[in-house]
Protein backbone atom coordinates (compact mmCIF):
# COMPACT_ATOMS: atom_id res chain seq x y z
CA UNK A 1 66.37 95.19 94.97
CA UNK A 2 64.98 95.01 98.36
CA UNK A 3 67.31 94.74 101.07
CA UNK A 4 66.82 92.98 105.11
CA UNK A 5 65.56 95.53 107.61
CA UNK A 6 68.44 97.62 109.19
CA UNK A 7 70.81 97.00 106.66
CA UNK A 8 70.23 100.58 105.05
CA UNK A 9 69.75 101.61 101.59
CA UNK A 10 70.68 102.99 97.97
CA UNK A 11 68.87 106.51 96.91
CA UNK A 12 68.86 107.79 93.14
CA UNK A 13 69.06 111.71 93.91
CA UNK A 14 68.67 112.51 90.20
CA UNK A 15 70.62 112.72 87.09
CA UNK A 16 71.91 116.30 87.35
CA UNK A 17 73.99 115.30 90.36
CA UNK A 18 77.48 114.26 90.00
CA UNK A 19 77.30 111.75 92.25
CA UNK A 20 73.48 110.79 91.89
CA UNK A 21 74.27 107.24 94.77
CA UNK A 22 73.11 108.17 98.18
CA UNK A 23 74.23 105.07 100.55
CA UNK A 24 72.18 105.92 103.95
CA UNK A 25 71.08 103.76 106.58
CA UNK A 26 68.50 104.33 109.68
CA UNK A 27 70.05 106.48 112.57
CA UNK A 28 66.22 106.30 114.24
CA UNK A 29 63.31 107.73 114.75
CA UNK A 30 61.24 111.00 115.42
CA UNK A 31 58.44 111.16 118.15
CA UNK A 32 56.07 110.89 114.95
CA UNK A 33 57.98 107.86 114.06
CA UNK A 34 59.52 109.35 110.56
CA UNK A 35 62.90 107.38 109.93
CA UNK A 36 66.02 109.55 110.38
CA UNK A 37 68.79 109.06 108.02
CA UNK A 38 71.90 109.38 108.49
CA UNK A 39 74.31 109.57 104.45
CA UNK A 40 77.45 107.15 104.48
CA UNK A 41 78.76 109.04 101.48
CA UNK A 42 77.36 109.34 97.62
CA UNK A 43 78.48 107.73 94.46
CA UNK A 44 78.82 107.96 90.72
CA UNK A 45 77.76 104.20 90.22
CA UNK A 46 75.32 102.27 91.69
CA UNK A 47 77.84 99.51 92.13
CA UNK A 48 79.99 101.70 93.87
CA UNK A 49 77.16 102.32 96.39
CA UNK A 50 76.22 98.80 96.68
CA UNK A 51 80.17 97.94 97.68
CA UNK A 52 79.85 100.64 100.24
CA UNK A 53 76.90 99.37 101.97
CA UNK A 54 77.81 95.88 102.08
CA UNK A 55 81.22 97.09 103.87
CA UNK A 56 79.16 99.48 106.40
CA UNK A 57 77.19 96.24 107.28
CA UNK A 58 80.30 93.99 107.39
CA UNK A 59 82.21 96.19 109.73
CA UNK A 60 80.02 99.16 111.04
CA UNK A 61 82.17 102.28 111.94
CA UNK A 62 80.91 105.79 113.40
CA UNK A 63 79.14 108.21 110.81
CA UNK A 64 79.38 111.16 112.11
CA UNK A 65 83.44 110.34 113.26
CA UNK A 66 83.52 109.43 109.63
CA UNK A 67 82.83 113.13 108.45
CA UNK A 68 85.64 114.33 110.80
CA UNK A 69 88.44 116.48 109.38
CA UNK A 70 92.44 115.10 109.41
CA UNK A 71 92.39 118.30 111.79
CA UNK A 72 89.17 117.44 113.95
CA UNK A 73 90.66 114.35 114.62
CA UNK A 74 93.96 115.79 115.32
CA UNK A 75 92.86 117.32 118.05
CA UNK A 76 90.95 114.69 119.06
CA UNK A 77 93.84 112.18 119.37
CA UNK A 78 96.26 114.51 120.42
CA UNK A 79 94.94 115.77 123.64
CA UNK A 80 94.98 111.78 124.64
CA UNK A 81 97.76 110.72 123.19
CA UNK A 82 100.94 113.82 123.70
CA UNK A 83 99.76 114.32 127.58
CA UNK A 84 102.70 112.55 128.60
CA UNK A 85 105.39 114.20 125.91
CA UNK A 86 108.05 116.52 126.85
CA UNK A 87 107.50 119.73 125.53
CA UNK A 88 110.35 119.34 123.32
CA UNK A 89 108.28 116.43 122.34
CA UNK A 90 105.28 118.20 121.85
CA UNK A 91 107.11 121.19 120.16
CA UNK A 92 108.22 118.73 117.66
CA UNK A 93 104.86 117.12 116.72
CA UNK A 94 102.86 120.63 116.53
CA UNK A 95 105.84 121.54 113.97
CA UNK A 96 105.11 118.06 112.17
CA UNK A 97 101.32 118.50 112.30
CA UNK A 98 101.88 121.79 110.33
CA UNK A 99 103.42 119.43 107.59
CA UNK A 100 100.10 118.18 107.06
CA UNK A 101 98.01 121.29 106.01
CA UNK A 102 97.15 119.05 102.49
CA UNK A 103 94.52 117.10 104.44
CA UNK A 104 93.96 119.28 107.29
CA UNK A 105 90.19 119.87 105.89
CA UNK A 106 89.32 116.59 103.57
CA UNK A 107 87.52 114.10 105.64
CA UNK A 108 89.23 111.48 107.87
CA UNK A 109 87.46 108.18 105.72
CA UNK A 110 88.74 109.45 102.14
CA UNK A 111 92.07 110.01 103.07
CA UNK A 112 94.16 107.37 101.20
CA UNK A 113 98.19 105.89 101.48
CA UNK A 114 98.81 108.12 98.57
CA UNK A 115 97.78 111.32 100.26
CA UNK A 116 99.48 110.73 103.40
CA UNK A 117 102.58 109.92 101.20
CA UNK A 118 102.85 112.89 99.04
CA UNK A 119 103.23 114.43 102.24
CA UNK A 120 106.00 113.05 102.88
CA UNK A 121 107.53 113.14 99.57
CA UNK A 122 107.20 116.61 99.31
CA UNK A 123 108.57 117.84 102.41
CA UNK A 124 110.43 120.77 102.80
CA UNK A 125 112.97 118.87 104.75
CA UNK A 126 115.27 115.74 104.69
CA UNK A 127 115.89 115.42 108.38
CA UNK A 128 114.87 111.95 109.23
CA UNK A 129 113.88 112.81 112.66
CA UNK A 130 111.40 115.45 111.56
CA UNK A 131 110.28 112.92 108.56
CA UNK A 132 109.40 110.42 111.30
CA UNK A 133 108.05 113.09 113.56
CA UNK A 134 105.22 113.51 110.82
CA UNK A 135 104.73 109.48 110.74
CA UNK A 136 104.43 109.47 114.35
CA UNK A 137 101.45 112.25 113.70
CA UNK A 138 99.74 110.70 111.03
CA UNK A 139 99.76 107.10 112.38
CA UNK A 140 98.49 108.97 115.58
CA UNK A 141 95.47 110.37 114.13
CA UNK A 142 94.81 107.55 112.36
CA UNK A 143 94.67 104.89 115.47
CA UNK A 144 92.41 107.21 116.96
CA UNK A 145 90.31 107.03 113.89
CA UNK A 146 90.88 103.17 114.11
CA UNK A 147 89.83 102.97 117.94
CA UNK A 148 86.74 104.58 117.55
CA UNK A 149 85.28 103.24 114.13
CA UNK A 150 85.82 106.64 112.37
CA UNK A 151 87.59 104.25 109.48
CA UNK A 152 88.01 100.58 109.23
CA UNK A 153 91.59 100.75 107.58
CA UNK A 154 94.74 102.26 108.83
CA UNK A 155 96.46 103.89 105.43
CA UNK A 156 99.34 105.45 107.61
CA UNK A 157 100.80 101.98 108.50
CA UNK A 158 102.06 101.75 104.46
CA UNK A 159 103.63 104.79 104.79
CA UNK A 160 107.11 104.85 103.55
CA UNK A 161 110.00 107.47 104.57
CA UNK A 162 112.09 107.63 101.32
CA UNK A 163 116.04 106.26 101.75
CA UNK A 164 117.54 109.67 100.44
CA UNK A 165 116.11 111.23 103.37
CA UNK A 166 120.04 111.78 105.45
CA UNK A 167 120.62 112.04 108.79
CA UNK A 168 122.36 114.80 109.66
CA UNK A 169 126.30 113.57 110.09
CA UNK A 170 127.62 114.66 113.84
CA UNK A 171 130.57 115.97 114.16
CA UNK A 172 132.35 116.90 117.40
CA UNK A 173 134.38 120.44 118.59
CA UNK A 174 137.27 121.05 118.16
CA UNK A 175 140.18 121.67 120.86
CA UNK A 176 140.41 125.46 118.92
CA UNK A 177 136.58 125.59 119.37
CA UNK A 178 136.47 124.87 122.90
CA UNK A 179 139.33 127.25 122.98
CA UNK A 180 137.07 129.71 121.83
CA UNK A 181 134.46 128.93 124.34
CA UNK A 182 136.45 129.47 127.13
CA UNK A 183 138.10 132.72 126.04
CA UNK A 184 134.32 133.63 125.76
CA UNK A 185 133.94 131.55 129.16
CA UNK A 186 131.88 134.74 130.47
CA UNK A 187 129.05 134.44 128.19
CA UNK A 188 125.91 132.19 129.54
CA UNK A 189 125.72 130.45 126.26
CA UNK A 190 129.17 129.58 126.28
CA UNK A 191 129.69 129.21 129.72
CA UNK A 192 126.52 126.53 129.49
CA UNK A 193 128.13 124.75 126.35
CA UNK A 194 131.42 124.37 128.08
CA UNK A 195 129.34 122.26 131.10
CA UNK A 196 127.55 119.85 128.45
CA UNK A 197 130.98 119.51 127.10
CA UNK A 198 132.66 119.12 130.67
CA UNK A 199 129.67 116.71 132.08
CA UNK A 200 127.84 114.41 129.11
CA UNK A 201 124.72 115.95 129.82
CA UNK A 202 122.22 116.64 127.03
CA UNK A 203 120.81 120.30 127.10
CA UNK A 204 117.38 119.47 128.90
CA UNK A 205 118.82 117.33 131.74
CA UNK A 206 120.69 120.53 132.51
CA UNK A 207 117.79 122.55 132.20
CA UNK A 208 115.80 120.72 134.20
CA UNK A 209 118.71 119.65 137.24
CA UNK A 210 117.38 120.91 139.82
CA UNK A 211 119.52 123.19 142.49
CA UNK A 212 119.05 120.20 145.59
CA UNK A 213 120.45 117.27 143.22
CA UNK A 214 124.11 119.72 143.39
CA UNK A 215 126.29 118.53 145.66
CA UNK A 216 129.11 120.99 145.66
CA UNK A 217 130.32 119.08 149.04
CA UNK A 218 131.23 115.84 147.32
CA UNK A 219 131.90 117.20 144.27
CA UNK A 220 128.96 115.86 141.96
CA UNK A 221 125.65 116.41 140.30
CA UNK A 222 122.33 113.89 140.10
CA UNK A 223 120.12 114.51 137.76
CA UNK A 224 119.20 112.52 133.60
CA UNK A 225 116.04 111.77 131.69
CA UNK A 226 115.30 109.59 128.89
CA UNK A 227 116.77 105.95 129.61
CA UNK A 228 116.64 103.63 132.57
CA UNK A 229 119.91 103.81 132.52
CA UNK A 230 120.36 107.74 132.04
CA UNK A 231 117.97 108.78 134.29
CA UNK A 232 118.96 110.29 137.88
CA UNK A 233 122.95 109.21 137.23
CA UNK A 234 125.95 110.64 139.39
CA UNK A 235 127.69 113.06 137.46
CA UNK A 236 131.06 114.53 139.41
CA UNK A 237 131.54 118.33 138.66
CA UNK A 238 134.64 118.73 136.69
CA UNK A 239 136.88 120.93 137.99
CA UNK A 240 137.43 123.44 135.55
CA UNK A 241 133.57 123.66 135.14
CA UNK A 242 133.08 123.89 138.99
CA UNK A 243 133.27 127.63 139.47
CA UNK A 244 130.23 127.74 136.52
CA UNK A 245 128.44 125.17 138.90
CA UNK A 246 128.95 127.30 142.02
CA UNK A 247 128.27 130.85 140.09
CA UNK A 248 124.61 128.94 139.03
CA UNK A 249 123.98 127.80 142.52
CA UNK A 250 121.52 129.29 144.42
CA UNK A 251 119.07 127.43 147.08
CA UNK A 252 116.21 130.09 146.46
CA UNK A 253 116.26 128.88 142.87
CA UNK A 254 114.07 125.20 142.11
CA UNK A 255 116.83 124.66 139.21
CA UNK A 256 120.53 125.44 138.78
CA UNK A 257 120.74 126.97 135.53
CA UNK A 258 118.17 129.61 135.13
CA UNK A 259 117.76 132.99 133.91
CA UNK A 260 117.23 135.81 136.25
CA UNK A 261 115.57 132.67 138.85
CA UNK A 262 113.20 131.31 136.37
CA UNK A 263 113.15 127.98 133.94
CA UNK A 264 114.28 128.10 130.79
CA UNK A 265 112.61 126.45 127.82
CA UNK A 266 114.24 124.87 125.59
CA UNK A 267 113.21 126.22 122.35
CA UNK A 268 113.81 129.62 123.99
CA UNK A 269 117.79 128.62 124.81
CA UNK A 270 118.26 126.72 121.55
CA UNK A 271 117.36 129.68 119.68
CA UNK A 272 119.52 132.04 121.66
CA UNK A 273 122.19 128.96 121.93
CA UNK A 274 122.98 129.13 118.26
CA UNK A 275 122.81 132.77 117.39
CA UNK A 276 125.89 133.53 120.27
CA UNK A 277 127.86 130.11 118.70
CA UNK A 278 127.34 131.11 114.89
CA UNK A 279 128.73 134.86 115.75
CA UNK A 280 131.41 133.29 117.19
CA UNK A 281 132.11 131.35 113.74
CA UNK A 282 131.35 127.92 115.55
CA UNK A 283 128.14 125.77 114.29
CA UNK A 284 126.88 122.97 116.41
CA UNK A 285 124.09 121.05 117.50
CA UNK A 286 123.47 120.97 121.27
CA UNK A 287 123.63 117.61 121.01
CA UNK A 288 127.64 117.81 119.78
CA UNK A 289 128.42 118.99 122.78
CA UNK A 290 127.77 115.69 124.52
CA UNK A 291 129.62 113.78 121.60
CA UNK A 292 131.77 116.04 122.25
CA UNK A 293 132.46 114.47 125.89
CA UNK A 294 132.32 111.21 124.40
CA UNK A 295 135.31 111.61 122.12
CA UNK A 296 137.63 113.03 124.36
CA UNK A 297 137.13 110.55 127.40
CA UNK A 298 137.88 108.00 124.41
CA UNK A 299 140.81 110.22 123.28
CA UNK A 300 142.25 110.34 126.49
CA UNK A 301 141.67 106.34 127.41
CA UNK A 302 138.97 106.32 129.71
CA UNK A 303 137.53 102.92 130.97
CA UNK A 304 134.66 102.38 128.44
CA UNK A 305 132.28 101.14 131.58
CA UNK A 306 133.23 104.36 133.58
CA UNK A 307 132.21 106.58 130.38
CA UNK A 308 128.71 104.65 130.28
CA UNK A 309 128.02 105.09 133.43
CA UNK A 310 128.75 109.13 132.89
CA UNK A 311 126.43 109.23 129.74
CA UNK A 312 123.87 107.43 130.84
CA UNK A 313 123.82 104.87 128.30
CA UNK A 314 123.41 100.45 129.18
CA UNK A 315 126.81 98.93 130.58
CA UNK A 316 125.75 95.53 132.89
CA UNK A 317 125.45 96.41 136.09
CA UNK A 318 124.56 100.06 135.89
CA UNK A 319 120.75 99.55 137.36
CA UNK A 320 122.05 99.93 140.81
CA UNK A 321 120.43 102.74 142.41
CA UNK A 322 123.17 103.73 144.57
CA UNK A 323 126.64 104.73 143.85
CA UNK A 324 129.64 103.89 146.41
CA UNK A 325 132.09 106.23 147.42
CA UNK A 326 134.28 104.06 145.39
CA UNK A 327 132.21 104.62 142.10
CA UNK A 328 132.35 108.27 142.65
CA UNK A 329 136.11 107.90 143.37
CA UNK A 330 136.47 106.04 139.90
CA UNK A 331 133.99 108.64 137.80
CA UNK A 332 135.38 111.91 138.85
CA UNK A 333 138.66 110.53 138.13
CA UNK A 334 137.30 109.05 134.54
CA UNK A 335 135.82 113.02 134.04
CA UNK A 336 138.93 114.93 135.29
CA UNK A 337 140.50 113.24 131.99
CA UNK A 338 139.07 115.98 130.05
CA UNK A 339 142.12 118.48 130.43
C-alpha cells in the first residue's frame, strides 16, 4: 500500500521484534538529501500502525514532546504555570507531584485515565484537599501537553476523586483550651494562637502583616489575602491580645510577627506550631483557630455583617475600600465580645 507524499509510513523491522510496526514519517532532509525519520511509536499489528498514522495525519502533535516523561513535562508546565502560587501553594503541589512517582518516567502520550487513576486510588491519604492537590498536578501537566501538541487527548479531565475520600471534620477550642493557652500566654506559639483566636486571621495573613499596616494609635490592624473581600480588611486589636501586638512591634522589622527580625515560613511555624500544642495535650489545625473566632462572636451575639466584615468573607457592601470611624467604632466593639 502506497501512501500520498508527506503522510509518512509503516516499516516491518523483522519478526524477532516484539513490536515488529515502525509508524515514522519525514522530519527532513540531510545536505546529501537522505530523508530523516523521525518514529511515532511501534506496534504489534500492522493495523495498529495503520490507526496510528491516520491519527498523526488527522491531528499532527509534536514528536519529540511526545517522548517526554510525566516528569519532563512536569517541569515543563510547572515553571509556567505555579509562578504566581503562594509558597504554601507551591509546597502543596511539590508534595502532590511526589504522589505521582508511578508515571514519573513512562512517556507523556501512553499515559492513560487508568494510570492517572490508580494514583489516586491508591493514595496514602484521604484528605480531599491533598486528593485534589494531585488533580490540580496532573490536569496541569497534561494542558501543557495539550497546548503544545505533545498529546491530542486530555486523560486527566476523567479523573475521578473517590466519595469515601472525608474531609477532615473542624472542630473549634475549647474555653479550657484557650485557658490553657493563656496560662502558657508566654510561649510564641501560644502567644501567636491566642491572636488568630483573638483577631479571625488565618496563620499566613499574620505572617505576612506587615509592621506599617499596625496601628497601635487607633487601635487596629490592616492586613488579609485570599478573597476580594478578605484582602487588606480593618481588623481592631483586641484588648487582651494588645500587649502581644505591642511586644511584636518593632519599626526596624518589615513584618510584625517574626523571629529574631526575620520572616517566618509557614511550613517552618506549622511544624513548630503543633509540636508546642500537642505537648500541651491540645490538637488543632491552624485553621481552628479562626473557627475558633467565628463561634464565639456567634456565641456571644455578634451582628452577623460586623463578623463578615472581621473574617473577610462576602456581606453586600463590604467592597468599600475605606472604613469610617464609625465602622471601626462598630468592629472593635463586635471583637471586644470575645471575653
Amino acid at each position: 500500500m502506497r501512501f500520498p507524499n508527506g503522510y509518512g509510513g509503516i516499516v516491518n523491522l523483522g519478526k524477532k521484534r516484539r513490536r515488529p510496526y515502525g509508524v515514522r514519517i519525514t522530519a527532513g532532509y540531510t545536505k546529501e538529501g537522505k530523508a530523516v525519520y523521525k518514529y511515532l511509536g511501534y506496534f504489534t499489528k500492522r493495523q495498529d500502525a495503520l490507526m496510528a498514522l491516520a491519527e498523526y495525519n488527522l491531528r499532527p502533535y509534536d514528536v519529540d514532546g511526545r517522548n517526554k516523561t510525566f516528569a519532563e513535562v512536569y517541569e515543563l508546565a510547572s515553571t509556567a504555570a505555579f509562578r504566581e502560587a503562594s509558597h504554601q501553594k507551591i509546597a502543596a503541589y511539590k508534595a502532590a507531584y511526589k504522589k505521582c512517582s508511578s508515571i514519573y518516567n513512562v512517556k507523556i502520550s501512553q499515559i492513560k485515565t487508568a494510570e492517572l487513576q490508580a494514583i489516586i486510588d491508591n493514595c496514602d491519604t484521604r484528605s480531599l484537599s491533598a486528593l485534589n492537590n494531585i488533580k490540580v498536578v496532573l490536569h496541569t501537566v497534561f494542558k501543557y501537553a495539550l497546548q503544545n501538541d505533545f498529546i491530542i487527548k486530555d486523560y486527566s479531565e476523567f479523573v475521578k476523586i473517590d466519595n469515601t475520600a472525608e474531609k477532615k471534620k473542624k472542630t473549634i477550642f475549647t474555653d479550657c483550651e484557650i485557658n490553657l493557652l493563656w496560662e502558657n500566654k508566654d510561649n510564641f506559639y501560644c502567644k501567636v494562637a491566642l491572636i488568630l483566636i483573638y483577631s479571625g486571621f488565618r496563620i499566613n495573613e499574620l505572617l505576612t502583616l506587615k509592621t506599617e499596616n499596625v496601628n497601635l494609635g487607633e487601635g487596629y490592624m490592616q492586613g488579609g489575602l485570599k478573597t476580594k473581600n478578605g484582602k487588606n480588611r480593618i481588623v481592631p486589636i483586641h484588648s487582651r491580645i494588645r500587649p502581644f501586638i505591642e511586644d511584636f512591634y518593632n519599626t526596624e522589622n518589615e513584618f510584625l510577627v517574626t523571629q529574631n527580625g526575620k520572616k517566618i515560613s509557614y511550613c517552618s511555624f506549622r511544624k513548630n506550631f503543633y509540636a508546642k500544642l500537642n505537648n500541651l495535650g491540645i490538637s488543632h489545625t491552624l485553621h481552628e483557630c479562626r473557627h475558633t473566632t467565628a463561634s464565639l462572636l456567634n456565641r456571644y451575639g455578634a451582628n452577623d455583617t460586623n463578623v463578615k466584615k472581621l473574617l473577610g468573607h462576602s456581606a453586600g457592601d463590604l467592597t468599600k475600600d475605606i472604613y469610617t470611624h464609625v465602622q471601626l467604632s462598630e468592629l472593635a466593639e463586635t471583637i471586644s465580645l470575645i471575653p
